[in-house]
Protein backbone atom coordinates (compact mmCIF):
# COMPACT_ATOMS: atom_id res chain seq x y z
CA UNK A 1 -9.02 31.98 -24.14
CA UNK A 2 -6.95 29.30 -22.81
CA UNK A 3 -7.93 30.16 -19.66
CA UNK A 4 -11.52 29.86 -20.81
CA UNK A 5 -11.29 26.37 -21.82
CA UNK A 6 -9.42 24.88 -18.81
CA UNK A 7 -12.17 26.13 -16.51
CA UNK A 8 -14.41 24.36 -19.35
CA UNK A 9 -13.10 21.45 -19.34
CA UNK A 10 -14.28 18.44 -17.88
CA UNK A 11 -12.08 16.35 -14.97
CA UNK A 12 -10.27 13.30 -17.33
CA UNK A 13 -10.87 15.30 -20.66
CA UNK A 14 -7.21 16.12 -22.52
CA UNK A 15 -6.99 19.89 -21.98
CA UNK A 16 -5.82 20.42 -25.57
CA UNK A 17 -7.05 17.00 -27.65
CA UNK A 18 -5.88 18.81 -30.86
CA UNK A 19 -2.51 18.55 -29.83
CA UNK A 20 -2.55 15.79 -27.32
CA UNK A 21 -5.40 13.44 -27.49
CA UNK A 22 -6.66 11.69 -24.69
CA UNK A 23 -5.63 7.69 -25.86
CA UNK A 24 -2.34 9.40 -26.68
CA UNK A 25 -1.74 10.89 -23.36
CA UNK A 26 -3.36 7.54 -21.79
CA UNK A 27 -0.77 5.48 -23.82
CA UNK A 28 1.87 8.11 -22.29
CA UNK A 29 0.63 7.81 -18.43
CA UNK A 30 1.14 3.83 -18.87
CA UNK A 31 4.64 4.26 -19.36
CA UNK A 32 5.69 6.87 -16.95
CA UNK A 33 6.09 7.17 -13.50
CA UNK A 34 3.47 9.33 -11.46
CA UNK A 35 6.55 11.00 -10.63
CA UNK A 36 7.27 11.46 -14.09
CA UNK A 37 3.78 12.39 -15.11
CA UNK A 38 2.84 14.54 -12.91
CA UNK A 39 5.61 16.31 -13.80
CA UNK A 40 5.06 16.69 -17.15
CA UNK A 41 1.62 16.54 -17.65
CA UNK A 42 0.02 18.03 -14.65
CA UNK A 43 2.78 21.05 -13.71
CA UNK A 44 3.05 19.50 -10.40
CA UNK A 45 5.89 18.03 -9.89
CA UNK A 46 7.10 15.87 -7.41
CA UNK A 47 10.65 15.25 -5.62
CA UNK A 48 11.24 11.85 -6.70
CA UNK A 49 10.54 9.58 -3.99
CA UNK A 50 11.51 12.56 -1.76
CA UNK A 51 15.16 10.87 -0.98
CA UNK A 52 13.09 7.96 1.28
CA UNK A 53 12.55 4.87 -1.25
CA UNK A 54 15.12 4.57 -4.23
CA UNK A 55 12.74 2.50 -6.52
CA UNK A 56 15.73 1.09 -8.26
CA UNK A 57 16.33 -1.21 -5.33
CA UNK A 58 13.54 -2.92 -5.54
CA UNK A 59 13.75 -6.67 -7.03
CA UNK A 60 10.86 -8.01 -8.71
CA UNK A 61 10.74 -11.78 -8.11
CA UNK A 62 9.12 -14.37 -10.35
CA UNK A 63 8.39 -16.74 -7.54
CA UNK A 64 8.48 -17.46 -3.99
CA UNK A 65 10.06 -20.43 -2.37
CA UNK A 66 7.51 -20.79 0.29
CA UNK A 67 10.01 -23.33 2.48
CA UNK A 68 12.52 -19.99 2.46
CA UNK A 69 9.41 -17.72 4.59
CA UNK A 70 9.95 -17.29 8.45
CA UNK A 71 6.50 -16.04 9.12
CA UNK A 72 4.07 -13.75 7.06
CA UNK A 73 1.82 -10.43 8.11
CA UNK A 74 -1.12 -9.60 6.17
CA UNK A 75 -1.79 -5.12 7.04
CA UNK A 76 -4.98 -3.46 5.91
CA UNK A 77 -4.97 0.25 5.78
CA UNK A 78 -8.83 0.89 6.19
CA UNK A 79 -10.62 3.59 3.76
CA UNK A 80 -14.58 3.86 3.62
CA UNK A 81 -15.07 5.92 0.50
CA UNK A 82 -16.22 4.17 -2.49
CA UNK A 83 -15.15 5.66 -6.29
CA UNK A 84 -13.54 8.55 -4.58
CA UNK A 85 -11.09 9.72 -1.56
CA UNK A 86 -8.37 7.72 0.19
CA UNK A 87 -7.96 4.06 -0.29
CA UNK A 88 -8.19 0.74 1.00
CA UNK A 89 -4.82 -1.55 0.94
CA UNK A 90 -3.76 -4.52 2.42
CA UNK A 91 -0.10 -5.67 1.94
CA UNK A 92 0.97 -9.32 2.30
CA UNK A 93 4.79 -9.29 3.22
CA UNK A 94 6.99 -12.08 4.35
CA UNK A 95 9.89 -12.25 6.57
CA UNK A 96 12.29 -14.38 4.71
CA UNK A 97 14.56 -17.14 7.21
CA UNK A 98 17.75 -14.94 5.45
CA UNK A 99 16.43 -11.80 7.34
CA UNK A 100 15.24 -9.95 3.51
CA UNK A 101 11.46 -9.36 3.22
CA UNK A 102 9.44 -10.33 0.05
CA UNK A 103 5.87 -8.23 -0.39
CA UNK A 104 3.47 -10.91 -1.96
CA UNK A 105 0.39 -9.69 -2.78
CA UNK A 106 -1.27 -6.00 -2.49
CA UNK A 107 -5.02 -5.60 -2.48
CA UNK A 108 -6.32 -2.25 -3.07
CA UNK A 109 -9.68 -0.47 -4.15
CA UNK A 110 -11.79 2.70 -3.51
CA UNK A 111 -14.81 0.52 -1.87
CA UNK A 112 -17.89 1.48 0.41
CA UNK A 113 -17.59 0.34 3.93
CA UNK A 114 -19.44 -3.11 3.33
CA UNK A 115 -17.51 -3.65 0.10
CA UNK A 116 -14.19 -3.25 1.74
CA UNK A 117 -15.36 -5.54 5.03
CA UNK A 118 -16.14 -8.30 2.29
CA UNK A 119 -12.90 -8.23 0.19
CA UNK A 120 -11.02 -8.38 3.93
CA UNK A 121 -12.92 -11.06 4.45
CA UNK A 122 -12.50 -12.80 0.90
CA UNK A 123 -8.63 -12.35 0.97
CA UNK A 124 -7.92 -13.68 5.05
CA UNK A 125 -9.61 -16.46 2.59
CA UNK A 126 -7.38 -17.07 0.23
CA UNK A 127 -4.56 -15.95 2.35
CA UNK A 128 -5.50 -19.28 4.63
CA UNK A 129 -3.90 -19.79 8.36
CA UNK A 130 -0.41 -18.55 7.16
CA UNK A 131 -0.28 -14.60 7.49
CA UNK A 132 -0.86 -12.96 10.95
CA UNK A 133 -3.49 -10.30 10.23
CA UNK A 134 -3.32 -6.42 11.66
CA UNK A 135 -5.77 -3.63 11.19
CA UNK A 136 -4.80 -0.27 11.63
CA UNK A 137 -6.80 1.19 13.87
CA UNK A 138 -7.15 5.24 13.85
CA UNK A 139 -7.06 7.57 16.59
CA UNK A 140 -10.38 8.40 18.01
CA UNK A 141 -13.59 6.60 18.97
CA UNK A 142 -14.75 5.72 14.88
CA UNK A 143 -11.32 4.20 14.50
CA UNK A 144 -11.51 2.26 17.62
CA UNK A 145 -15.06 0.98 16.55
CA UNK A 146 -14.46 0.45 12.64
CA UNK A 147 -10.91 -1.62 13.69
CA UNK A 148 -12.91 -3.37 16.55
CA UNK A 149 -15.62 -4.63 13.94
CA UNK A 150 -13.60 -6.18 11.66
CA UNK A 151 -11.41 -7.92 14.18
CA UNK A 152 -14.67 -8.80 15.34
CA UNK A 153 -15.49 -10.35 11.39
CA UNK A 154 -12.74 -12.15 11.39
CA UNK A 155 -13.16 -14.04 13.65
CA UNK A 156 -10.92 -18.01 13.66
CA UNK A 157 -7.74 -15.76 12.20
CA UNK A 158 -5.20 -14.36 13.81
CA UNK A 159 -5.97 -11.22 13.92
CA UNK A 160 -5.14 -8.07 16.50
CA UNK A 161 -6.02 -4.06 16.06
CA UNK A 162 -2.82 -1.83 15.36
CA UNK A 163 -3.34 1.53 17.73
CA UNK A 164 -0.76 3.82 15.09
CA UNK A 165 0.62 6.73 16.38
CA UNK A 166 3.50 9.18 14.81
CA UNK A 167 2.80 10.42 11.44
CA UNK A 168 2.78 8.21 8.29
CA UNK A 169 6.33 9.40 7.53
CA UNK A 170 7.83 7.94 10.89
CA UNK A 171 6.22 4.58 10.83
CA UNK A 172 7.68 3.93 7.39
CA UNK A 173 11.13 4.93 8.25
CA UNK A 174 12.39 1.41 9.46
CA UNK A 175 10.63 0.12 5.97
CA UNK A 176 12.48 2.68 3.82
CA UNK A 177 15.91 1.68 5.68
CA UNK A 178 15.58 -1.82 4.35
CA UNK A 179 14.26 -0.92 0.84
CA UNK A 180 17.41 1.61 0.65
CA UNK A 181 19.58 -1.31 1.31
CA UNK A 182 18.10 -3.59 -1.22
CA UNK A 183 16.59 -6.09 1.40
CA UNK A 184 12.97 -5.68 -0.19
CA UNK A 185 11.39 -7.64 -3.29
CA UNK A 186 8.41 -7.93 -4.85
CA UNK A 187 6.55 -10.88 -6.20
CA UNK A 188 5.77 -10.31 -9.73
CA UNK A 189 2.11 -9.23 -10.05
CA UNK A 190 -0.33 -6.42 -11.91
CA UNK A 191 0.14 -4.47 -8.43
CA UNK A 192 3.59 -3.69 -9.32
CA UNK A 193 3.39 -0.75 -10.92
CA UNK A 194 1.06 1.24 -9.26
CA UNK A 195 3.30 -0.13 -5.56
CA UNK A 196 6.41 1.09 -6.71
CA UNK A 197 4.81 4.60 -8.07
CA UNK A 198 3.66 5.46 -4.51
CA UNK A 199 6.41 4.75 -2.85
CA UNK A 200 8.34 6.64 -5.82
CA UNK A 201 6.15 9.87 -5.15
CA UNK A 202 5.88 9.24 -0.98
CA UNK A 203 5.55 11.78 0.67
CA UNK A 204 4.55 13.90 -1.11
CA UNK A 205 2.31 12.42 -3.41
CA UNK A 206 -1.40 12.13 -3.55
CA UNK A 207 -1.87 9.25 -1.92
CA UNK A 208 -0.03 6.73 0.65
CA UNK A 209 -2.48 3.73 1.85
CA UNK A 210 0.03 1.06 0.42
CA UNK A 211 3.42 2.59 1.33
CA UNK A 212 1.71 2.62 5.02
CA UNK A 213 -0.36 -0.70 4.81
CA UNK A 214 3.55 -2.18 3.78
CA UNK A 215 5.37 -0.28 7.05
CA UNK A 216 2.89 -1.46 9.19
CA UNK A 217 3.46 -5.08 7.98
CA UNK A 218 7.31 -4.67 8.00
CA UNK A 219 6.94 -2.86 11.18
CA UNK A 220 5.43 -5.81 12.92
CA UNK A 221 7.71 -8.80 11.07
CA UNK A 222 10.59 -7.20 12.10
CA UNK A 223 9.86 -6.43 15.92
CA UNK A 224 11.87 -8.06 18.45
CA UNK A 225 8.51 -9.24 19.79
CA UNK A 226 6.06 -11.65 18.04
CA UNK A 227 2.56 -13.31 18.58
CA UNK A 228 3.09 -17.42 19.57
CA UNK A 229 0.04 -19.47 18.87
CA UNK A 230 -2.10 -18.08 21.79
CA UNK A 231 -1.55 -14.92 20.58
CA UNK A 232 0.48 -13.94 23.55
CA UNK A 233 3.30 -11.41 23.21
CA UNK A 234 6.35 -13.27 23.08
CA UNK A 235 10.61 -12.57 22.53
């Protein structure tokens, strides 16, 4: 029988409401971890930010003193599937003049191709002259052409296509070093939580756009080599 009314059941409906209800087990997923929750509440657990980002270091910071920021990178891990699939994120993160790194902003949605090209649009925006921006472009000719196109958009930013190679896991590993010594905060934002869950459940959890949208930032912030003002490749 209980078989009979899982395969019943439709996706976001409690699987026993007489027991749990649905706003009780929403109250419940607020509070926990995805670690935690899938865990629990799913039987699939996860190893706890499989031994690559200790959560606990991370310091949430009420402000910014923008006179304190060395130079800024603005990373947009590219998606192209509205309501459903893989995201879209783009981390803001800061190289601070004491050599820590501050993550200042994280935009992130499930939007159709034009959607997303809009919001990267709006935020370079709002983001103003500041942050150097880098699209990650993905192997193959439709990466090549999607990261070439938006480059293409934004057009009077700074703005260069990232070529990524290695898997997801390698790129971040000079990122996680720095979060596992406590050298990463966050500005205080509604992003917050759902940041520090990925990174919580990374690798192995669902999904990964922001923990790689903030390696490729860090990634390029803390190369020996930087883009001067004609966007020339300099030590």
């Amino acid at each position: 029988m209980a078989e009979e009314d899982e395969k019943n059941r439709r996706k976001g409906e409690a699987l026993f409401p007489e027991h749990k209800s649905l706003p009780f087990l929403m109250e419940r997923r607020a509070l926990m971890t995805q670690a935690g929750w899938e865990s629990e509440y799913q039987q699939n657990p996860i190893t706890v930010g499989g031994g690559i980002f200790p959560i606990e270091k991370f310091k949430i910071v009420p402000a910014l003193n923008r006179s304190e920021i060395k130079r800024s990178a603005r990373y947009w891990d590219k998606a192209g599937t509205r309501d459903g699939g893989a995201f879209t994120a783009g981390v803001l993160m800061h190289q601070m003049k004491d050599g820590t790194y501050v993550v200042g902003d994280v935009r992130r949605g499930q939007w159709s191709a034009l959607e997303r090209e809009r919001i990267i649009k709006q935020t370079a925006e709002v983001d103003g002259e500041a942050p150097f921006i880098w699209i990650e472009q993905e192997p193959g000719s439709g990466g090549k052409e999607s990261a070439e196109a938006t480059v293409r958009m934004l057009a009077g930013w700074s703005v260069r296509a990232d070529r990524v190679t290695g898997s997801k896991e390698v790129r971040a590993d000079p990122y996680a070093a720095q979060v596992q010594a406590g050298n990463v905060s966050l500005l205080a934002g509604d992003w917050n939580t759902a940041f520090i869950n990925e990174h919580e459940a990374f690798p192995t959890g669902k999904f990964k756009d922001q923990v790689d949208a903030a390696s490729g930032a860090f990634n390029k912030l803390a190369s020996k080599y930087r883009y001067d003002s004609t966007l020339a490749w300099v030590s």
